[in-house]
PDB file of N, CA and C in Angstrom:
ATOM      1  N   UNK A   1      11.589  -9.580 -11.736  1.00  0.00           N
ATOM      2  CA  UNK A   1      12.806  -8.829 -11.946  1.00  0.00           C
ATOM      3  C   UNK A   1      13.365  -9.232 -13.301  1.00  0.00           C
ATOM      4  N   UNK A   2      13.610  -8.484 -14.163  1.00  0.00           N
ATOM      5  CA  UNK A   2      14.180  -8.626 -15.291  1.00  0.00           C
ATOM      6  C   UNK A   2      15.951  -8.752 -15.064  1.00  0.00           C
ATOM      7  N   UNK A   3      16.554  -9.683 -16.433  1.00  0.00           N
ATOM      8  CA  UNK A   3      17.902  -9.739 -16.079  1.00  0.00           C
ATOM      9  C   UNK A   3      18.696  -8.566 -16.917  1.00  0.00           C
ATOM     10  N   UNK A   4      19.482  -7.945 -16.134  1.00  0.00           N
ATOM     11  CA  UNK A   4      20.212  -6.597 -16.769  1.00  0.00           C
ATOM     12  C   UNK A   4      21.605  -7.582 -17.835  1.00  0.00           C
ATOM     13  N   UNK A   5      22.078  -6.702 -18.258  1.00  0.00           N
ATOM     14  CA  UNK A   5      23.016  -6.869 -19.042  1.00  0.00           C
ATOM     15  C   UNK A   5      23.978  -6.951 -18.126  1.00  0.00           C
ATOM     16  N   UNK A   6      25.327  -7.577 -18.769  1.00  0.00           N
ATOM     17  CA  UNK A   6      26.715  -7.982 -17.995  1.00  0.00           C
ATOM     18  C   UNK A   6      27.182  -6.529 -18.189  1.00  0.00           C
ATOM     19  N   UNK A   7      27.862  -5.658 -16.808  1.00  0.00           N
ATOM     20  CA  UNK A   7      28.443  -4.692 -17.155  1.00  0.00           C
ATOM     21  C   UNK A   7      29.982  -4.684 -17.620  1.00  0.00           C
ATOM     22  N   UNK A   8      30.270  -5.833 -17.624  1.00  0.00           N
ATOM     23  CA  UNK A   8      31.849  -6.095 -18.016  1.00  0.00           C
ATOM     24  C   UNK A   8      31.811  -6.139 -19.600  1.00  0.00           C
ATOM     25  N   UNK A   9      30.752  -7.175 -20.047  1.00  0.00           N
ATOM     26  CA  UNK A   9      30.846  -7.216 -21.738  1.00  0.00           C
ATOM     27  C   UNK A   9      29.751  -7.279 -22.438  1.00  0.00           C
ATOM     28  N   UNK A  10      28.728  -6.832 -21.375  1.00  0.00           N
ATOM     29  CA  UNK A  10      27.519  -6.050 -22.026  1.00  0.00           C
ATOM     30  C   UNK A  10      26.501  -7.462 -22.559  1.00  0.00           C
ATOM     31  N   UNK A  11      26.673  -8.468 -22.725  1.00  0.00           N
ATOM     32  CA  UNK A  11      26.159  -9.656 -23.166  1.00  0.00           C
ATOM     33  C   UNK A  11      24.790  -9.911 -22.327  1.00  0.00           C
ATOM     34  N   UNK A  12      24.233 -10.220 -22.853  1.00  0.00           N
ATOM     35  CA  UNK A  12      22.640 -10.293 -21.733  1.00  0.00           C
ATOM     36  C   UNK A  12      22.002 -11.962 -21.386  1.00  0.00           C
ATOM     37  N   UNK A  13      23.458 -12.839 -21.551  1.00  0.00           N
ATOM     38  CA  UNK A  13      23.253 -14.308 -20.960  1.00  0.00           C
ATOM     39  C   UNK A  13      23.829 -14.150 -19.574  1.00  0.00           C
ATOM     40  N   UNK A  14      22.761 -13.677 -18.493  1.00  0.00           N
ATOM     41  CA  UNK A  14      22.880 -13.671 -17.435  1.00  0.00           C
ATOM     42  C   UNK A  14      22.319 -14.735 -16.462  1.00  0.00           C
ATOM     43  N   UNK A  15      22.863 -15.193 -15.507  1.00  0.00           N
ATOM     44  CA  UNK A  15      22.312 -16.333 -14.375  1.00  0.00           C
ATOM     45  C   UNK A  15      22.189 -15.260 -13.486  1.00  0.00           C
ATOM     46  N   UNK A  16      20.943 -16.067 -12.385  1.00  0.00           N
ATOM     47  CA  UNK A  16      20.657 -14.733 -11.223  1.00  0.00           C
ATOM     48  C   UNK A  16      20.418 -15.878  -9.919  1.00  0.00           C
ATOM     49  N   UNK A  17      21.217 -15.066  -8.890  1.00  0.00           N
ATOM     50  CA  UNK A  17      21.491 -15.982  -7.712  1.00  0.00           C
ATOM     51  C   UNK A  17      20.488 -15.363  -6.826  1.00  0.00           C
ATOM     52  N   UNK A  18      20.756 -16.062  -5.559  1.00  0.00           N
ATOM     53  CA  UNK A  18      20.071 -15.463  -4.400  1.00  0.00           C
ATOM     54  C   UNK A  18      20.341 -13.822  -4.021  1.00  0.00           C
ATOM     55  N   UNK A  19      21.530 -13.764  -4.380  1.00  0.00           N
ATOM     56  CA  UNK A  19      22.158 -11.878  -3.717  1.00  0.00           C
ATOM     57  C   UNK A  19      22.850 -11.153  -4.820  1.00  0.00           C
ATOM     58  N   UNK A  20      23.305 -12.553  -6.122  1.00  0.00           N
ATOM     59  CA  UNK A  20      23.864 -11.090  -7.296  1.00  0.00           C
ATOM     60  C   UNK A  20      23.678 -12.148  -8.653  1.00  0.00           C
ATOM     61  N   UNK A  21      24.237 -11.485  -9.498  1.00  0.00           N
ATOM     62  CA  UNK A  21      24.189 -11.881 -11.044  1.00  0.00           C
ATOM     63  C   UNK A  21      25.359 -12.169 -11.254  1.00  0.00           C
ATOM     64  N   UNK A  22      25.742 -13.340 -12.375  1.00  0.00           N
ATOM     65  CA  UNK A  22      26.127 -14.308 -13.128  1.00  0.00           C
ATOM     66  C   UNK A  22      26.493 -13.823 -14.544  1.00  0.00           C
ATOM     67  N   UNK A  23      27.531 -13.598 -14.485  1.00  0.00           N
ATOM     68  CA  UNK A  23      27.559 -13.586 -16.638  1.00  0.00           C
ATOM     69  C   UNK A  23      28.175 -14.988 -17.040  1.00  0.00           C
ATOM     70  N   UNK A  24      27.758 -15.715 -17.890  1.00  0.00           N
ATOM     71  CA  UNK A  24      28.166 -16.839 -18.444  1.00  0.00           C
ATOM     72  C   UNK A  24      28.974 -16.960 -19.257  1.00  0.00           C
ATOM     73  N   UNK A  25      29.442 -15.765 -19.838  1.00  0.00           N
ATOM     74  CA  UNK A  25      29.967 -15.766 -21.379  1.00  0.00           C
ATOM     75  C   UNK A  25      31.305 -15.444 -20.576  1.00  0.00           C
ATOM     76  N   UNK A  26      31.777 -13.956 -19.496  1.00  0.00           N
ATOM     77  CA  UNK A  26      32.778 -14.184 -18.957  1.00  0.00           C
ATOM     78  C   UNK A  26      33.066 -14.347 -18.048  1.00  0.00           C
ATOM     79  N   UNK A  27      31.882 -14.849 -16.719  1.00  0.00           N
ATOM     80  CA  UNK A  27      32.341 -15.101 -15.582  1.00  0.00           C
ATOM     81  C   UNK A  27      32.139 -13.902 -14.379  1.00  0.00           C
ATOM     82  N   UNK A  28      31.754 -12.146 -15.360  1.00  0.00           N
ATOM     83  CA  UNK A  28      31.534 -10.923 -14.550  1.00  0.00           C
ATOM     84  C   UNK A  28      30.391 -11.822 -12.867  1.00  0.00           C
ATOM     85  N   UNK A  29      30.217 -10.934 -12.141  1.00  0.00           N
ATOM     86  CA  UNK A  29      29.487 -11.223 -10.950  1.00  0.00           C
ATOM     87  C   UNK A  29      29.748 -10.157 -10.201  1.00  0.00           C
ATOM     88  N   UNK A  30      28.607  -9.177  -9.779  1.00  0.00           N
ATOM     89  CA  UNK A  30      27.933  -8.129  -9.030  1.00  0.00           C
ATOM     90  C   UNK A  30      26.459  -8.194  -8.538  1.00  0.00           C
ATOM     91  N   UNK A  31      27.090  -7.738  -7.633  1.00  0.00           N
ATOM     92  CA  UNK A  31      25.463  -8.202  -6.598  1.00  0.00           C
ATOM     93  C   UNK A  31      24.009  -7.690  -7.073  1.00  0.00           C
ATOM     94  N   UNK A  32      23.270  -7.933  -6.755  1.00  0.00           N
ATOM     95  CA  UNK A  32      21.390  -7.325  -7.016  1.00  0.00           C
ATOM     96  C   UNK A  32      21.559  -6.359  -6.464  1.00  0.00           C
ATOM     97  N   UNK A  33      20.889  -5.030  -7.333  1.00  0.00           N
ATOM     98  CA  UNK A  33      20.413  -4.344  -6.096  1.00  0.00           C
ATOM     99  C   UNK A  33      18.844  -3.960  -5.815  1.00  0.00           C
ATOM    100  N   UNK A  34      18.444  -3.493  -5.032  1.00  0.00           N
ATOM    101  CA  UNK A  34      17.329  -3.413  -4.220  1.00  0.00           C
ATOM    102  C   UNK A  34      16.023  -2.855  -5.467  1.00  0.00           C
ATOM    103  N   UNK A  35      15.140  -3.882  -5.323  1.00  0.00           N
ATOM    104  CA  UNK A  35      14.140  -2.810  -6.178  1.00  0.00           C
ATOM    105  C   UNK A  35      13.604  -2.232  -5.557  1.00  0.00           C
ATOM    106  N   UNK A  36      13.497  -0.748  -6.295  1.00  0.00           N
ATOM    107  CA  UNK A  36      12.436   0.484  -5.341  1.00  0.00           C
ATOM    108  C   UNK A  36      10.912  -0.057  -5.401  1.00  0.00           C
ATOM    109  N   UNK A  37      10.481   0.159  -3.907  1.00  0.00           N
ATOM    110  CA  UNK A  37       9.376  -0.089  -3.547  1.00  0.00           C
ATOM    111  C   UNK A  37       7.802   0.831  -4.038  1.00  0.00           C
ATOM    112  N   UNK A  38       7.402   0.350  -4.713  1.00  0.00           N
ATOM    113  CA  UNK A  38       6.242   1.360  -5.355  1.00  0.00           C
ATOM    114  C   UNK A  38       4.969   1.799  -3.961  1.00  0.00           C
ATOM    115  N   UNK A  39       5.099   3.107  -3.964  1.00  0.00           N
ATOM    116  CA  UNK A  39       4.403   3.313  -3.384  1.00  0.00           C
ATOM    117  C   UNK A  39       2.572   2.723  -2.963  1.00  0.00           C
ATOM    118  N   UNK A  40       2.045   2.558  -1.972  1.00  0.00           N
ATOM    119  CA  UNK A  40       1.242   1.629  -1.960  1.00  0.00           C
ATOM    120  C   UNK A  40       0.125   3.056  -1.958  1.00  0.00           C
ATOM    121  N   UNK A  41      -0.906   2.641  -2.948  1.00  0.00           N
ATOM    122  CA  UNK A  41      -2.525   3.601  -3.378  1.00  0.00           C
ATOM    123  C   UNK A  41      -3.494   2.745  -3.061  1.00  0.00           C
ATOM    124  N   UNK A  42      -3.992   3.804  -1.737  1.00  0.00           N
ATOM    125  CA  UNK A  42      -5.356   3.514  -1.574  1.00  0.00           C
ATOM    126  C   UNK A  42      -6.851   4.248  -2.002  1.00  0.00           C
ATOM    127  N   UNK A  43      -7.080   3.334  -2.105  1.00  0.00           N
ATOM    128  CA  UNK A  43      -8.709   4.458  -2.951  1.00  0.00           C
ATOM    129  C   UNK A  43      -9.970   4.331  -2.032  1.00  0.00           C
ATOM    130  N   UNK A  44     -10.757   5.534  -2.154  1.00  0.00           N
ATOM    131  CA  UNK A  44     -12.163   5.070  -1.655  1.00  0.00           C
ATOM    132  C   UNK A  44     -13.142   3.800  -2.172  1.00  0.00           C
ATOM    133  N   UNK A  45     -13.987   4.269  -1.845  1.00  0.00           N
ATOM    134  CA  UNK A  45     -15.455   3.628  -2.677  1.00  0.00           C
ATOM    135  C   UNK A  45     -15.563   3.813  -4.395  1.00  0.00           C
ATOM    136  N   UNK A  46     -15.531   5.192  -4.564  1.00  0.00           N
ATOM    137  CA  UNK A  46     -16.050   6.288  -5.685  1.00  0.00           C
ATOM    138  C   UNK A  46     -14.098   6.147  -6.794  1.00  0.00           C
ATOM    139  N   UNK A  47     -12.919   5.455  -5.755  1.00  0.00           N
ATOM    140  CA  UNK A  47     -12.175   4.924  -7.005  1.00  0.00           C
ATOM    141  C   UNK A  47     -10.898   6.635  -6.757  1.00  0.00           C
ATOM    142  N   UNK A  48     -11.464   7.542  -5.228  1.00  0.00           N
ATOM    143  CA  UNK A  48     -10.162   8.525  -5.338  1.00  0.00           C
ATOM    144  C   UNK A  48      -9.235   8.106  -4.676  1.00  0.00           C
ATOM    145  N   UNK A  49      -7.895   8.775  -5.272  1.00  0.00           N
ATOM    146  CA  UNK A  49      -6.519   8.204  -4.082  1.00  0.00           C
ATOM    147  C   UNK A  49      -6.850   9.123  -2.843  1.00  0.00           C
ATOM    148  N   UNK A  50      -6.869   8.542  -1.769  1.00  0.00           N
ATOM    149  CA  UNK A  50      -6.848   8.564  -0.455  1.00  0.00           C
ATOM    150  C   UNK A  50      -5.157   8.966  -0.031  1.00  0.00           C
ATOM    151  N   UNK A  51      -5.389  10.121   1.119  1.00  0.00           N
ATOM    152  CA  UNK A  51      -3.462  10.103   1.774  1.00  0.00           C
ATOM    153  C   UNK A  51      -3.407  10.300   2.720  1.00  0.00           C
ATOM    154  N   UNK A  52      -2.983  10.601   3.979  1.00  0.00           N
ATOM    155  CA  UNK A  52      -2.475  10.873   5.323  1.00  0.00           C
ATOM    156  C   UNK A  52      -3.113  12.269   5.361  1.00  0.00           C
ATOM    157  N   UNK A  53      -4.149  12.137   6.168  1.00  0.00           N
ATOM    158  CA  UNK A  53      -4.647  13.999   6.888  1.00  0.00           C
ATOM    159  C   UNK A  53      -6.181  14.002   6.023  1.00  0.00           C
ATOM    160  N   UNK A  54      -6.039  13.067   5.200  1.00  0.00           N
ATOM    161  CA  UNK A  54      -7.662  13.880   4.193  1.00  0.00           C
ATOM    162  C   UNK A  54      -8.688  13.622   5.423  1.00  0.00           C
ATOM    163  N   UNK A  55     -10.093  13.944   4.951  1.00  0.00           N
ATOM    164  CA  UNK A  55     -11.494  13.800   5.635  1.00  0.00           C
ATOM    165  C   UNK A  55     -11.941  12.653   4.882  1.00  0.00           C
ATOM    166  N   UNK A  56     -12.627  12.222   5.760  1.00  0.00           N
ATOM    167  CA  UNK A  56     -13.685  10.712   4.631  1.00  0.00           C
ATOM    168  C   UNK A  56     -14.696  11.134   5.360  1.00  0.00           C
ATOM    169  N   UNK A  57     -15.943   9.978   4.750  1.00  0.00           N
ATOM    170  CA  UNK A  57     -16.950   9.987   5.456  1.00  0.00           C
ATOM    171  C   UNK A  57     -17.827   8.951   4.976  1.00  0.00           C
ATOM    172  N   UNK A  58     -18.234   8.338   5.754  1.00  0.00           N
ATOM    173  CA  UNK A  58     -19.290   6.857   5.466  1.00  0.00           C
ATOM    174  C   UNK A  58     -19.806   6.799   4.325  1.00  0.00           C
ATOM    175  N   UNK A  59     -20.247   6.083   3.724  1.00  0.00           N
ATOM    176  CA  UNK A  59     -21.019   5.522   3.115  1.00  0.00           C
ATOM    177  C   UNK A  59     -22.494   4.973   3.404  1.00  0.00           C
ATOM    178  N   UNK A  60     -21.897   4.033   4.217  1.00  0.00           N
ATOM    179  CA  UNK A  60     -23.293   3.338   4.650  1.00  0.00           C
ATOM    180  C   UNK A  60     -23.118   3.276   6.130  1.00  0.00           C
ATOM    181  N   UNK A  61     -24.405   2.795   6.909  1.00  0.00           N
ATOM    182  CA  UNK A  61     -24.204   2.446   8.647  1.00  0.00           C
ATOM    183  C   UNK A  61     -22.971   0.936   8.700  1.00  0.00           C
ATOM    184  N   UNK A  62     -22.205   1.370   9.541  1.00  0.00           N
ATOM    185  CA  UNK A  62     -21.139   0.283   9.700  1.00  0.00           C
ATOM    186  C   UNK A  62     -21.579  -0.111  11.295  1.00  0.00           C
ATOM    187  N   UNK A  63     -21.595  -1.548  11.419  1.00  0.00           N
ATOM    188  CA  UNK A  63     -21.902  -1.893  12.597  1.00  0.00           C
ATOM    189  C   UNK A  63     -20.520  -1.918  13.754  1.00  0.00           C
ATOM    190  N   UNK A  64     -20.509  -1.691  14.559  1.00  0.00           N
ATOM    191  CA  UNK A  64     -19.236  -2.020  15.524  1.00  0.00           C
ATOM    192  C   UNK A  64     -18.876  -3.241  16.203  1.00  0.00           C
ATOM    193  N   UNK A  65     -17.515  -4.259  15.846  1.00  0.00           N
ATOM    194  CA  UNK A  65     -17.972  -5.498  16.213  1.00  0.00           C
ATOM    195  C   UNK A  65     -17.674  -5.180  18.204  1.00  0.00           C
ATOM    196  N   UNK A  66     -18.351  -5.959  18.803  1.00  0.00           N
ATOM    197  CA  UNK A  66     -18.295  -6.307  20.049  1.00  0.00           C
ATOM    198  C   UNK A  66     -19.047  -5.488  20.991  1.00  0.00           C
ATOM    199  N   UNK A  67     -20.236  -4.726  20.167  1.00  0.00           N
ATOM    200  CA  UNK A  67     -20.533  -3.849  20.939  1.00  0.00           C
ATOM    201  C   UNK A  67     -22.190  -3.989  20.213  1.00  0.00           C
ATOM    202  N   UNK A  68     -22.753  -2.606  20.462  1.00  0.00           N
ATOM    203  CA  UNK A  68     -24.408  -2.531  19.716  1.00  0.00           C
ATOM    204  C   UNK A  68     -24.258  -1.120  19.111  1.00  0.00           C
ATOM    205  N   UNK A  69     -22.884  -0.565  19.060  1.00  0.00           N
ATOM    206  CA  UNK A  69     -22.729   0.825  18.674  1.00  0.00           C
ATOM    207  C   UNK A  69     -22.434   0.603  17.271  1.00  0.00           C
ATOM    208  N   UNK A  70     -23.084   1.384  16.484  1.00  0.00           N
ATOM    209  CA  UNK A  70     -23.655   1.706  15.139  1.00  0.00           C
ATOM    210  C   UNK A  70     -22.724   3.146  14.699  1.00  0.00           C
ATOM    211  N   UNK A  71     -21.989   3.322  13.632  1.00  0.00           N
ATOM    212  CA  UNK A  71     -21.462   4.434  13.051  1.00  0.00           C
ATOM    213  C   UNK A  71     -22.425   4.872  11.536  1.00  0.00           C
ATOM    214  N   UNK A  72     -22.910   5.925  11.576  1.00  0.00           N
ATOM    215  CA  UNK A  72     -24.345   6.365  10.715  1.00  0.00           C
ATOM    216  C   UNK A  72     -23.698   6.552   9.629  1.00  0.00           C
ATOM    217  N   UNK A  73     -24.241   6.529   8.261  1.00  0.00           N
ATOM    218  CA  UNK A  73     -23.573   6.720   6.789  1.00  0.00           C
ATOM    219  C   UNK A  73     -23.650   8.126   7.263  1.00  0.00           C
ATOM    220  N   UNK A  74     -22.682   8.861   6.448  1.00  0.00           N
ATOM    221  CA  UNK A  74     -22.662  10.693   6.584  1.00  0.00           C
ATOM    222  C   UNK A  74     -21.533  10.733   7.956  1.00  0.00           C
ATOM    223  N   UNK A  75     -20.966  10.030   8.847  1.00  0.00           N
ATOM    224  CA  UNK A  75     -20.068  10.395   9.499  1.00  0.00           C
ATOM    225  C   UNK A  75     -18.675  10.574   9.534  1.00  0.00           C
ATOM    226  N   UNK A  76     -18.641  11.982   9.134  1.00  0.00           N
ATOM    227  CA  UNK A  76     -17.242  12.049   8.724  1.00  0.00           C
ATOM    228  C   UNK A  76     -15.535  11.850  10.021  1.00  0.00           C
ATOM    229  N   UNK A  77     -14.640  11.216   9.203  1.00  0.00           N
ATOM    230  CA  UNK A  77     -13.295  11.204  10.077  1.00  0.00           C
ATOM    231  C   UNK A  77     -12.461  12.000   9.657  1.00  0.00           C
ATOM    232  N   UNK A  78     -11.947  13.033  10.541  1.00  0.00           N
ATOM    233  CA  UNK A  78     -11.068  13.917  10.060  1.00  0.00           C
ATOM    234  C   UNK A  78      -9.438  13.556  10.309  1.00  0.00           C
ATOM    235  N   UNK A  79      -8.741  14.172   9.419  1.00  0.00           N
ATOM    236  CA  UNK A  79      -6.778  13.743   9.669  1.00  0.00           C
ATOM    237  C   UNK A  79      -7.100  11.926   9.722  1.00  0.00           C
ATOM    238  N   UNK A  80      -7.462  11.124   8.510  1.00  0.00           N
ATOM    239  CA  UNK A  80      -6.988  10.003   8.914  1.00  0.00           C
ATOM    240  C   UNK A  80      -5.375   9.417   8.591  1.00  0.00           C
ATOM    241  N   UNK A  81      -5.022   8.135   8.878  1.00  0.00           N
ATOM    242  CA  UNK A  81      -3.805   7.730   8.258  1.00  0.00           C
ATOM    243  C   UNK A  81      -3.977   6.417   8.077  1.00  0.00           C
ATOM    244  N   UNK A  82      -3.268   5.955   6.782  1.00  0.00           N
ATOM    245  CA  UNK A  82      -3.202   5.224   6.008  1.00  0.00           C
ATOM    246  C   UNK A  82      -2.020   4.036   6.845  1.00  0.00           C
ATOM    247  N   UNK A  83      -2.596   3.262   7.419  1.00  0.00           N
ATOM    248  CA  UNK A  83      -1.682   1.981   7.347  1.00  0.00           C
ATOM    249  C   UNK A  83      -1.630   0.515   6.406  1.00  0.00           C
ATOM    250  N   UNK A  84      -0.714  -0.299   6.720  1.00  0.00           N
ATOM    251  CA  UNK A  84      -0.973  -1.784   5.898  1.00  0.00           C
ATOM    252  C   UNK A  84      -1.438  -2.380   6.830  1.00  0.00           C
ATOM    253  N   UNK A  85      -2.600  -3.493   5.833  1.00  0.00           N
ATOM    254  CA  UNK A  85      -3.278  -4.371   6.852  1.00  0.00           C
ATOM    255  C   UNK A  85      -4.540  -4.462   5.615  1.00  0.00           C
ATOM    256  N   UNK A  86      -5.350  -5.439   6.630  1.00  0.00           N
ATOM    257  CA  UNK A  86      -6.604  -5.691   6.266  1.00  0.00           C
ATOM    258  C   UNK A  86      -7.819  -4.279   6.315  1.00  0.00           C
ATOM    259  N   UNK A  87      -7.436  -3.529   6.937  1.00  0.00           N
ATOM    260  CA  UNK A  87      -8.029  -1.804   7.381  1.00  0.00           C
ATOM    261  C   UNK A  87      -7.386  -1.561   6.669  1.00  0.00           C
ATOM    262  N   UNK A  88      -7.346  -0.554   6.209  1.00  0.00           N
ATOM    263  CA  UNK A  88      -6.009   0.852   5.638  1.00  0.00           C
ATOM    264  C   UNK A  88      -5.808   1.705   6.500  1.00  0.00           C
ATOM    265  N   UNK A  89      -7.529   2.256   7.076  1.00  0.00           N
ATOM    266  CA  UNK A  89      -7.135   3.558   7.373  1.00  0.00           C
ATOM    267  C   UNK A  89      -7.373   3.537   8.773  1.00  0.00           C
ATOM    268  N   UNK A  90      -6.739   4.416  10.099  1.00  0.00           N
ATOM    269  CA  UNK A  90      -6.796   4.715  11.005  1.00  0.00           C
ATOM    270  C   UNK A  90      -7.163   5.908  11.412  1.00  0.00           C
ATOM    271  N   UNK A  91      -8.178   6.485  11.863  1.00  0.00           N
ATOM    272  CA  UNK A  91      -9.086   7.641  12.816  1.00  0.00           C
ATOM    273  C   UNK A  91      -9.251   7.732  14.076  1.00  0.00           C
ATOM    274  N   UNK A  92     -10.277   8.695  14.457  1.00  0.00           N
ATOM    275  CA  UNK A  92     -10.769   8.570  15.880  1.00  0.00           C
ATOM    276  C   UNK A  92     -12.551   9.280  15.471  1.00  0.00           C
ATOM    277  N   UNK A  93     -13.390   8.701  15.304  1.00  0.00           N
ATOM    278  CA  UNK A  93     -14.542   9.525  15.415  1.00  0.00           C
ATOM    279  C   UNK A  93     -14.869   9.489  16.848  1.00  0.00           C
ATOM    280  N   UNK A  94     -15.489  10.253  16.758  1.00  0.00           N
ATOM    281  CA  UNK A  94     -16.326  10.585  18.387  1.00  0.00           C
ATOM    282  C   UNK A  94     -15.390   9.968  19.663  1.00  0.00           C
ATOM    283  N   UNK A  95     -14.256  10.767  19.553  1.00  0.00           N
ATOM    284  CA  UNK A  95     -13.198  10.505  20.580  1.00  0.00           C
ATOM    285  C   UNK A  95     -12.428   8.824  20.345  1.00  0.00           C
ATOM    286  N   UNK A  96     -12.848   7.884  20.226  1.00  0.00           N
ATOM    287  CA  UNK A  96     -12.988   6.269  19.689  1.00  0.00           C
ATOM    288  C   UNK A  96     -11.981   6.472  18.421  1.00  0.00           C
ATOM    289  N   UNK A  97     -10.953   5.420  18.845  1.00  0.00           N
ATOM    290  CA  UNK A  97      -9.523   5.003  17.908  1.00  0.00           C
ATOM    291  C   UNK A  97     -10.601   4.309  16.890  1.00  0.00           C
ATOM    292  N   UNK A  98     -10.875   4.020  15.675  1.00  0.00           N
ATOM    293  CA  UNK A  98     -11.658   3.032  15.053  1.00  0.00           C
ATOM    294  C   UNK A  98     -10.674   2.930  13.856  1.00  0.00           C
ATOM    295  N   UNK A  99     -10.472   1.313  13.210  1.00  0.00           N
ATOM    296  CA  UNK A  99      -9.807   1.034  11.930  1.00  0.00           C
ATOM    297  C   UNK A  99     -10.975   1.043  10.900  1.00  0.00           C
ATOM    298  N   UNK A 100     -10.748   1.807   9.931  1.00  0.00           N
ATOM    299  CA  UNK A 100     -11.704   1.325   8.369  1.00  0.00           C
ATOM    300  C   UNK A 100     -11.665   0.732   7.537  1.00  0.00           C
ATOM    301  N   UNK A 101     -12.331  -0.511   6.555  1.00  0.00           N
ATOM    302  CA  UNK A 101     -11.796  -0.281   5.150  1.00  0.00           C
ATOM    303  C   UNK A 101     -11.930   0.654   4.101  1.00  0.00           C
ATOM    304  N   UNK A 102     -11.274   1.275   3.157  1.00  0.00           N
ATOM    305  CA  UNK A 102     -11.340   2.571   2.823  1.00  0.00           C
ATOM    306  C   UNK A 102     -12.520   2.027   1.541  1.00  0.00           C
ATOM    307  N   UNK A 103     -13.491   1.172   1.511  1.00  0.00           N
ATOM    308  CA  UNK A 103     -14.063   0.692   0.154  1.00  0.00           C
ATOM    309  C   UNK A 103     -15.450   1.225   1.453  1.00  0.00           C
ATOM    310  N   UNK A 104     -15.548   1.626   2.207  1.00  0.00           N
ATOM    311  CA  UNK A 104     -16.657   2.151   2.977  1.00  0.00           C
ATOM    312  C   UNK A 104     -16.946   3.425   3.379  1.00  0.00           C
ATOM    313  N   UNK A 105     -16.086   4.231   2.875  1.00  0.00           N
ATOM    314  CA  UNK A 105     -15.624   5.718   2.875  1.00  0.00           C
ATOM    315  C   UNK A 105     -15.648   6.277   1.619  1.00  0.00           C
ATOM    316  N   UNK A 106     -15.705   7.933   1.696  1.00  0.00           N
ATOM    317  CA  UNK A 106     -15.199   8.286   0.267  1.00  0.00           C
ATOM    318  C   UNK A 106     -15.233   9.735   0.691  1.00  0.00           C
ATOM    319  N   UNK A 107     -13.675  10.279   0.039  1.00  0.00           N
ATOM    320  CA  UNK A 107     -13.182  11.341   0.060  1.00  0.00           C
ATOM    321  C   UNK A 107     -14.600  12.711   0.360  1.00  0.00           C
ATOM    322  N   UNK A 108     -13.863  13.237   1.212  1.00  0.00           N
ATOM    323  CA  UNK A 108     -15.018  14.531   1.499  1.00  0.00           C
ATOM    324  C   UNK A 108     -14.203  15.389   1.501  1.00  0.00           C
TER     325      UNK A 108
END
């Protein structure tokens, strides 16, 4: 976070607290406010932005942990959505809720 200028006398010897700012020169004090949150971009494999509803589709065979079921490169997920986490993305192929990482997919 960069320090803004004093809005009382414009001077840019500012102290910065836990919840607001400090002017030194006259004593001004107004709170922080919130920095806007940058939207979070996810990409495929191939480096496209990924969004809520697109199609993907494999890359390579992904193994399934806890099971012997195999998902084939070429299988596409339709309407996925993008959450935070170690996955990004959330689907359902072949009826089956499954999480992805989106570096194993790529836009179709």
């Amino acid at each position: 976070m960069t320090k803004p200028a004093c809005p009382a006398c414009t001077l840019e010897e500012v102290l910065s607290h836990s919840d607001h700012w400090e002017c030194v020169t006259c004593g001004h004090e107004w709170p922080k406010e919130a920095e806007p949150e940058t939207a979070r971009v996810v990409k495929d494999a191939h480096g496209n932005v990924l969004a809520d509803g697109d199609t993907v589709a494999l890359i390579k065979d992904l193994k399934l942990g806890g099971g012997s079921q195999v998902l084939k490169q070429g299988t596409k997920a339709k309407n996925i959505r993008l959450v935070d986490g170690d996955h990004e993305i959330d689907c359902k192929i072949d009826g089956s809720a499954i999480a992805l990482k989106a570096c194993f997919v790529k836009k179709s």
